[in-house]
N, C-alpha and C. Protein backbone atom coordinates (compact mmCIF):
# COMPACT_ATOMS: atom_id res chain seq x y z
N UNK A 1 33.37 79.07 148.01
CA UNK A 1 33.85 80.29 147.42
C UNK A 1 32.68 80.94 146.66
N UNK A 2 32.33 82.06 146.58
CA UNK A 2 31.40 82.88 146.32
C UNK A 2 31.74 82.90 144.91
N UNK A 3 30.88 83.39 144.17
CA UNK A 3 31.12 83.89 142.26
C UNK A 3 32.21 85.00 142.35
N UNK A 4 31.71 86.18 143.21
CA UNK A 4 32.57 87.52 143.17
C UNK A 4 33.64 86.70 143.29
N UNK A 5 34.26 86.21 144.66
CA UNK A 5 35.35 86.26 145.02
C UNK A 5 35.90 85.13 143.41
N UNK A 6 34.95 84.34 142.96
CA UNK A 6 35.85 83.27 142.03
C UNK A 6 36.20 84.37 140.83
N UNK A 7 35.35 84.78 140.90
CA UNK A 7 35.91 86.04 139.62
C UNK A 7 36.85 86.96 139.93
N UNK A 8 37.06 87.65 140.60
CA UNK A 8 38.45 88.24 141.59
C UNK A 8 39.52 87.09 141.19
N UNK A 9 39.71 86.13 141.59
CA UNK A 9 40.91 85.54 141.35
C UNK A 9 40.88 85.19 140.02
N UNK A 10 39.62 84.41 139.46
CA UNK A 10 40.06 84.48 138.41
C UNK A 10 40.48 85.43 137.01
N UNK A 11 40.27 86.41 137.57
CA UNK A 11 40.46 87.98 137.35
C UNK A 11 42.23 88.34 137.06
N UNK A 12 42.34 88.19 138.31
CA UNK A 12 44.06 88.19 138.97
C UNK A 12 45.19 87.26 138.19
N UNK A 13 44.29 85.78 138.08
CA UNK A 13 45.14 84.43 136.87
C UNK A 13 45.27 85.22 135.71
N UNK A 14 44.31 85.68 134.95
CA UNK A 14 44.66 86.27 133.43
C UNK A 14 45.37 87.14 133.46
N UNK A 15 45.20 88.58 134.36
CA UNK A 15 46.14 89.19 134.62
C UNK A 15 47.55 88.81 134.42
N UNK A 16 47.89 87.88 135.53
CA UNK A 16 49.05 87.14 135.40
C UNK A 16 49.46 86.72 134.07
N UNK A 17 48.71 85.93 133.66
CA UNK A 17 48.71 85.03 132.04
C UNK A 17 48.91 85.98 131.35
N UNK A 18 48.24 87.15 131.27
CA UNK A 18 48.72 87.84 129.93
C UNK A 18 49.87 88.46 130.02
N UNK A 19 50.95 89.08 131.34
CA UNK A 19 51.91 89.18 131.40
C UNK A 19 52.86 88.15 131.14
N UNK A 20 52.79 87.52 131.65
CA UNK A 20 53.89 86.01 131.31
C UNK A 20 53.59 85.60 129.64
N UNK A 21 52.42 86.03 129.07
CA UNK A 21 52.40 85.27 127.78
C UNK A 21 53.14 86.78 126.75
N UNK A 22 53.09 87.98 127.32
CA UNK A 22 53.70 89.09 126.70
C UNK A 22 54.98 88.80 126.91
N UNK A 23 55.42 88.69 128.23
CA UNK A 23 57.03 88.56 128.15
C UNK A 23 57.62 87.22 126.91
N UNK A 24 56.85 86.46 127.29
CA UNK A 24 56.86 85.35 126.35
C UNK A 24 57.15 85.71 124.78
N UNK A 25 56.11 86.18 124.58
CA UNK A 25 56.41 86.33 123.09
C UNK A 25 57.29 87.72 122.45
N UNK A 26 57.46 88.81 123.70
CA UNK A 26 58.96 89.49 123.22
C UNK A 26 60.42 88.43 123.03
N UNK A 27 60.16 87.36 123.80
CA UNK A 27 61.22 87.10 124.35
C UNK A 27 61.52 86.13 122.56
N UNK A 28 60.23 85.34 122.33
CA UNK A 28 60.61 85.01 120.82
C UNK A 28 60.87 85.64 119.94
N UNK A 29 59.92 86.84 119.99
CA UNK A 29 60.33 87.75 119.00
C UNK A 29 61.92 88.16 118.87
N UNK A 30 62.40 88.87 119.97
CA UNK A 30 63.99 88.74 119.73
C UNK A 30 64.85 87.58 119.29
N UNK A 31 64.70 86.81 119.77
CA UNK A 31 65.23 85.61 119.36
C UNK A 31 65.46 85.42 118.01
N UNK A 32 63.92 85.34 117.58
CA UNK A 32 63.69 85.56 116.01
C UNK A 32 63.95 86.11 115.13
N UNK A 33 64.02 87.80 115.42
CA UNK A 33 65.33 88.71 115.03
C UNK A 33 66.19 88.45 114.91
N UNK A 34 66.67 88.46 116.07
CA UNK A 34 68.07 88.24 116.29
C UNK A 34 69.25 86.88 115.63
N UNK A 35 68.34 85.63 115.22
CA UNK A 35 68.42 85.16 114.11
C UNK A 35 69.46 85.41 113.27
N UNK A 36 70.80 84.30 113.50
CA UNK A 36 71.71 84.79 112.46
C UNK A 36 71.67 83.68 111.44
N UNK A 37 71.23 84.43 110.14
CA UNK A 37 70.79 83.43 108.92
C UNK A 37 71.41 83.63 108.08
N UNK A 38 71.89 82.29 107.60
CA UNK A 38 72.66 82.23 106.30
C UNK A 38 72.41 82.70 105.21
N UNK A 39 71.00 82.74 104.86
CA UNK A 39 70.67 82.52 103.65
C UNK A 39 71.00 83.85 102.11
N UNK A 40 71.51 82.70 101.07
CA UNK A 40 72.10 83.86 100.42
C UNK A 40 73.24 83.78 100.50
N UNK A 41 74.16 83.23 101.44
CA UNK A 41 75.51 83.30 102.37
C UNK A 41 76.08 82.18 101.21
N UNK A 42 77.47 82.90 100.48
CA UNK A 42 78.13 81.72 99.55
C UNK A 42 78.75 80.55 100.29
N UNK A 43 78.40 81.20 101.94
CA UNK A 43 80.05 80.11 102.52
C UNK A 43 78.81 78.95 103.32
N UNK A 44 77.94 79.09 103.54
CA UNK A 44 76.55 78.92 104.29
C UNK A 44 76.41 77.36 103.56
N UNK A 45 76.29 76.05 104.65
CA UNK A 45 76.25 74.77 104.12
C UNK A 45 74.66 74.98 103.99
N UNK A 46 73.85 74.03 102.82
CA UNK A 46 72.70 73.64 102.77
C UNK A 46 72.10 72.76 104.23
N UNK A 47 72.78 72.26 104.73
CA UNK A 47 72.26 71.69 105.85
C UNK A 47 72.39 72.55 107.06
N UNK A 48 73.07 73.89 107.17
CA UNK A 48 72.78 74.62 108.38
C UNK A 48 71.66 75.76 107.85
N UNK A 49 71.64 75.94 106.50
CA UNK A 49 70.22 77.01 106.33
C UNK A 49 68.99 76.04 106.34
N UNK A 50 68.94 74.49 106.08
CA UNK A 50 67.60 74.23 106.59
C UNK A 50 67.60 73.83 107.46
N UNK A 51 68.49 73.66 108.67
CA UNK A 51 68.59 73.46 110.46
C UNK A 51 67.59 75.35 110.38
N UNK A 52 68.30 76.18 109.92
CA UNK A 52 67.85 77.25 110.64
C UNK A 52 66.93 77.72 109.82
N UNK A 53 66.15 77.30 108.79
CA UNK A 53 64.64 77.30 108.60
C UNK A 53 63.95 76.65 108.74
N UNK A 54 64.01 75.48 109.85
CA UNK A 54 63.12 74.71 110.44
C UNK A 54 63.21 75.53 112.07
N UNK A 55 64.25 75.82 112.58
CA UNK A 55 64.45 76.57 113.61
C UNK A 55 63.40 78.13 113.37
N UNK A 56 63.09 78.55 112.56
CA UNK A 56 62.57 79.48 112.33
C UNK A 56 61.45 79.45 112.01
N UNK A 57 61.19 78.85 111.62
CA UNK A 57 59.37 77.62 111.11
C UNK A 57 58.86 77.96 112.44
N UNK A 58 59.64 76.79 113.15
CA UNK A 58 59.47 76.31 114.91
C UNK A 58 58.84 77.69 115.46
N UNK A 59 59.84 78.80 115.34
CA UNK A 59 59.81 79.50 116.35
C UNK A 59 58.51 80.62 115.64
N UNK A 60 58.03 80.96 114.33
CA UNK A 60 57.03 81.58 114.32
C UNK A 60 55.67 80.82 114.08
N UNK A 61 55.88 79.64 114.32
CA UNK A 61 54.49 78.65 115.14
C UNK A 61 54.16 78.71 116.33
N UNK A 62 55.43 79.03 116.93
CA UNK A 62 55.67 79.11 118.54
C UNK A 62 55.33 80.68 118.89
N UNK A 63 55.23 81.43 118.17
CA UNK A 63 54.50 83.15 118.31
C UNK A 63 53.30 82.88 117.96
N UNK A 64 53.21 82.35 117.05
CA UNK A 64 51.95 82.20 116.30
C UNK A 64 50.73 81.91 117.99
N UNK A 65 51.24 80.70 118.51
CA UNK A 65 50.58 80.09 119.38
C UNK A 65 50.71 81.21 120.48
N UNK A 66 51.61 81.83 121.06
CA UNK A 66 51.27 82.41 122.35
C UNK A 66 50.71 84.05 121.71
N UNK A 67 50.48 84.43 120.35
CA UNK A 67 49.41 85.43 120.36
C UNK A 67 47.90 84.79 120.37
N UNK A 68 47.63 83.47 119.89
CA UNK A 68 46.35 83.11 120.23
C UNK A 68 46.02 83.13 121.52
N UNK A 69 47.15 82.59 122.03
CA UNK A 69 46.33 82.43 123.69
C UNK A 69 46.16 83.44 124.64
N UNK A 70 46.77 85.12 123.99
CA UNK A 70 47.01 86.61 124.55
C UNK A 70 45.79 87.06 124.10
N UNK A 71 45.48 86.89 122.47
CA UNK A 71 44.28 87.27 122.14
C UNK A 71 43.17 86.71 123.15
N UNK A 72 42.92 85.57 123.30
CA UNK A 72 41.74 84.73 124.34
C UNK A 72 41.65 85.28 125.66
N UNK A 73 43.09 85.97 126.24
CA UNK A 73 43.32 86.00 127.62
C UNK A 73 42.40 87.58 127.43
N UNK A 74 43.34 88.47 126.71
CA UNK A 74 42.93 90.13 126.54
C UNK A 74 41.52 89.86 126.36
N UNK A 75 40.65 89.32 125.88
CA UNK A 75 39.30 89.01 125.75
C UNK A 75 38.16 88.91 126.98
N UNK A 76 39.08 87.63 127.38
CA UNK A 76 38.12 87.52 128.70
C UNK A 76 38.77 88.74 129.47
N UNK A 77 39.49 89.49 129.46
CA UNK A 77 39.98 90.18 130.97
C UNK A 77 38.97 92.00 130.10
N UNK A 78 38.43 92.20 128.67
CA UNK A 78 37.17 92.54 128.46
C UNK A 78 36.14 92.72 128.77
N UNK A 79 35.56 91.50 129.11
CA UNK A 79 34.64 90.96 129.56
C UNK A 79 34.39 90.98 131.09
N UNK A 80 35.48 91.29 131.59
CA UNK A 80 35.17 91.34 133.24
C UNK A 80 34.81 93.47 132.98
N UNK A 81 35.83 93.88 132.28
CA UNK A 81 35.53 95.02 131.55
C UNK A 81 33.74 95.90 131.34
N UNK A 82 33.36 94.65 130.71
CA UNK A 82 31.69 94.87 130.52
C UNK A 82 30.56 94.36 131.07
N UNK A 83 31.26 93.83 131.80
CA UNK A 83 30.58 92.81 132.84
C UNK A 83 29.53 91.71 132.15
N UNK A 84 30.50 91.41 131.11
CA UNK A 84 30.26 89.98 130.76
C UNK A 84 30.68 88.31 130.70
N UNK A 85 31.89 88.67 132.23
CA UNK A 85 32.83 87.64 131.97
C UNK A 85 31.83 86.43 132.75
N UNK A 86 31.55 84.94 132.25
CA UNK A 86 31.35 84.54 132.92
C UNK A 86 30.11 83.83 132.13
N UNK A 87 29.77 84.52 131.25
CA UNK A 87 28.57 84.08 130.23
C UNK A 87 28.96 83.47 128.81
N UNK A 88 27.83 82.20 128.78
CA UNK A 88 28.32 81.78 127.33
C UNK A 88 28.25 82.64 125.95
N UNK A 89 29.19 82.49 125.21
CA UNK A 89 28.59 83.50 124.40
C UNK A 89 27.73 83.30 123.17
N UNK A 90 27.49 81.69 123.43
CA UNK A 90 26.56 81.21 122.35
C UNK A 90 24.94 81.11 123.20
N UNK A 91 24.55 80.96 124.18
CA UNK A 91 23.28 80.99 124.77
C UNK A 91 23.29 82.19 125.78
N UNK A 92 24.46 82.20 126.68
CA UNK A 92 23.76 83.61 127.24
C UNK A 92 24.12 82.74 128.59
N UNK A 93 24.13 81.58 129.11
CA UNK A 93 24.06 81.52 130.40
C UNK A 93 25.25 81.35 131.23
N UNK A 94 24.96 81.23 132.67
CA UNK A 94 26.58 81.24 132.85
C UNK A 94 27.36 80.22 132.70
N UNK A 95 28.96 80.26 132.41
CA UNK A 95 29.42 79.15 132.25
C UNK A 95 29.75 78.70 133.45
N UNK A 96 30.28 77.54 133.84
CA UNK A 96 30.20 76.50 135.05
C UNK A 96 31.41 76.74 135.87
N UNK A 97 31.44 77.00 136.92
CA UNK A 97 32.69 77.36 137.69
C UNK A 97 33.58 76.77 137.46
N UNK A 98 33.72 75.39 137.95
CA UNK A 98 34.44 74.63 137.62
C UNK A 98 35.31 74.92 135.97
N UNK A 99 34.88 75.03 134.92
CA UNK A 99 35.71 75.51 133.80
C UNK A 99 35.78 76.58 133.42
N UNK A 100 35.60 77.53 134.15
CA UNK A 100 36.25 78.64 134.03
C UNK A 100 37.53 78.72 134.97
N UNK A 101 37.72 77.72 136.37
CA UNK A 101 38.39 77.43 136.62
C UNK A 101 39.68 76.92 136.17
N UNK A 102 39.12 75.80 135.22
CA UNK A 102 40.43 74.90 134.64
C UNK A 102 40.36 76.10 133.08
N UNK A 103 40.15 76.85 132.85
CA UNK A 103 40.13 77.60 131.51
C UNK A 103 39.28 78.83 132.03
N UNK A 104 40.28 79.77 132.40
CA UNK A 104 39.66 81.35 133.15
C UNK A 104 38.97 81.97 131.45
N UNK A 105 39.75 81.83 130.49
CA UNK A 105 39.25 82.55 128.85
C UNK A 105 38.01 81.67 128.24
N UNK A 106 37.31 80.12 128.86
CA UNK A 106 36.65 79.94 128.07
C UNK A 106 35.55 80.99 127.64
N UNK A 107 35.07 81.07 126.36
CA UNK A 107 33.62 81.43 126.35
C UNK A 107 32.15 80.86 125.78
N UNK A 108 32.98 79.67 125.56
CA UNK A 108 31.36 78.94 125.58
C UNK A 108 31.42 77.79 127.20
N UNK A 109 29.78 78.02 127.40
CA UNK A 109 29.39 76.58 128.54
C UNK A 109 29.46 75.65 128.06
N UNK A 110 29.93 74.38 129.14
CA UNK A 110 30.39 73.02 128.64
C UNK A 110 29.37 72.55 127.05
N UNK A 111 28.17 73.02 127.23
CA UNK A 111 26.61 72.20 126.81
C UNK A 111 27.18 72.85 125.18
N UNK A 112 27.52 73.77 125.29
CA UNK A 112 27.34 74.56 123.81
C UNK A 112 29.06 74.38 123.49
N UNK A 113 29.88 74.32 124.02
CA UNK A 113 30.98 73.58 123.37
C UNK A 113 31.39 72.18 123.01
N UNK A 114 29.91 71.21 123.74
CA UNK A 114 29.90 70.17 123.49
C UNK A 114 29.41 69.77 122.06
N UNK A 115 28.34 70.95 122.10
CA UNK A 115 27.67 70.86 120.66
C UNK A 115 28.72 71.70 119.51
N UNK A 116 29.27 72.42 119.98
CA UNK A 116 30.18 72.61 118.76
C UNK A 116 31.32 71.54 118.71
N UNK A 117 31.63 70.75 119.34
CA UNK A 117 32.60 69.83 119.33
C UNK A 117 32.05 68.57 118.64
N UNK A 118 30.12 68.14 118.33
CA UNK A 118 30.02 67.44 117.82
C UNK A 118 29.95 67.97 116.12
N UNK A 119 29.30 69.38 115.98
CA UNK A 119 29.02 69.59 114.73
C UNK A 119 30.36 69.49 114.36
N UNK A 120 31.84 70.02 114.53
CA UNK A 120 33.01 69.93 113.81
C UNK A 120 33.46 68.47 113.10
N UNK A 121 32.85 67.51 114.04
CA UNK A 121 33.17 66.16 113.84
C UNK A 121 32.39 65.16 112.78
N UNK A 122 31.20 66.21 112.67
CA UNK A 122 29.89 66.05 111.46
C UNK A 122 30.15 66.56 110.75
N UNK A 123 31.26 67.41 110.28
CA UNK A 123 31.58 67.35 108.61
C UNK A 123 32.55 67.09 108.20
């Protein structure tokens, strides 16, 4: 498989990803709204308002997480934008097919996420 063509599809995956991760997180967001909460409620047991503020915890951890991974996606699909997708963004070179494969949004190469994976572990 050629670079172009790996970038074309992998082009097409984020595409995808960022739709499915938008529907995704309307779909919590309503939910989350929509949220019928006791709280405040005289008739409202203590054990169903903290069922449904752990339920609610849950669920804006669970937004929390699929805007990180929309932010990462909208990023790299940027970058094909400026025609920078494909480069580390800590040295400059390209990153390795293969993991851009298994991770179309990375932006560091294995070498320089290895080294940030040791400095985190050094302090």
């Amino acid at each position: 498989m050629t670079t172009q063509s790996l970038y074309e599809t992998l082009q097409a995956r984020l595409k995808e990803e960022r739709q499915r991760l938008m529907e995704q997180l309307e779909q919590v967001r309503a939910r989350r709204e929509s949220g019928n909460r006791l709280e405040g409620s005289p008739f409202g047991k203590r054990e169903e308002e903290a069922s449904e503020t752990t339920e609610l915890e849950s669920l804006i951890a669970f937004e929390d997480s699929i805007s990180e991974q929309l932010v990462g996606v909208e990023r790299a699909l940027e970058k094909f934008d400026k025609g920078t997708y494909g480069l580390c963004e800590k040295c400059g070179r390209p990153i390795e097919a293969a993991r851009l494969e298994a991770l179309p949004d990375a932006t560091l190469c294995l070498s320089c996420k290895t080294a940030q994976a040791k400095d985190a572990r050094a302090r």
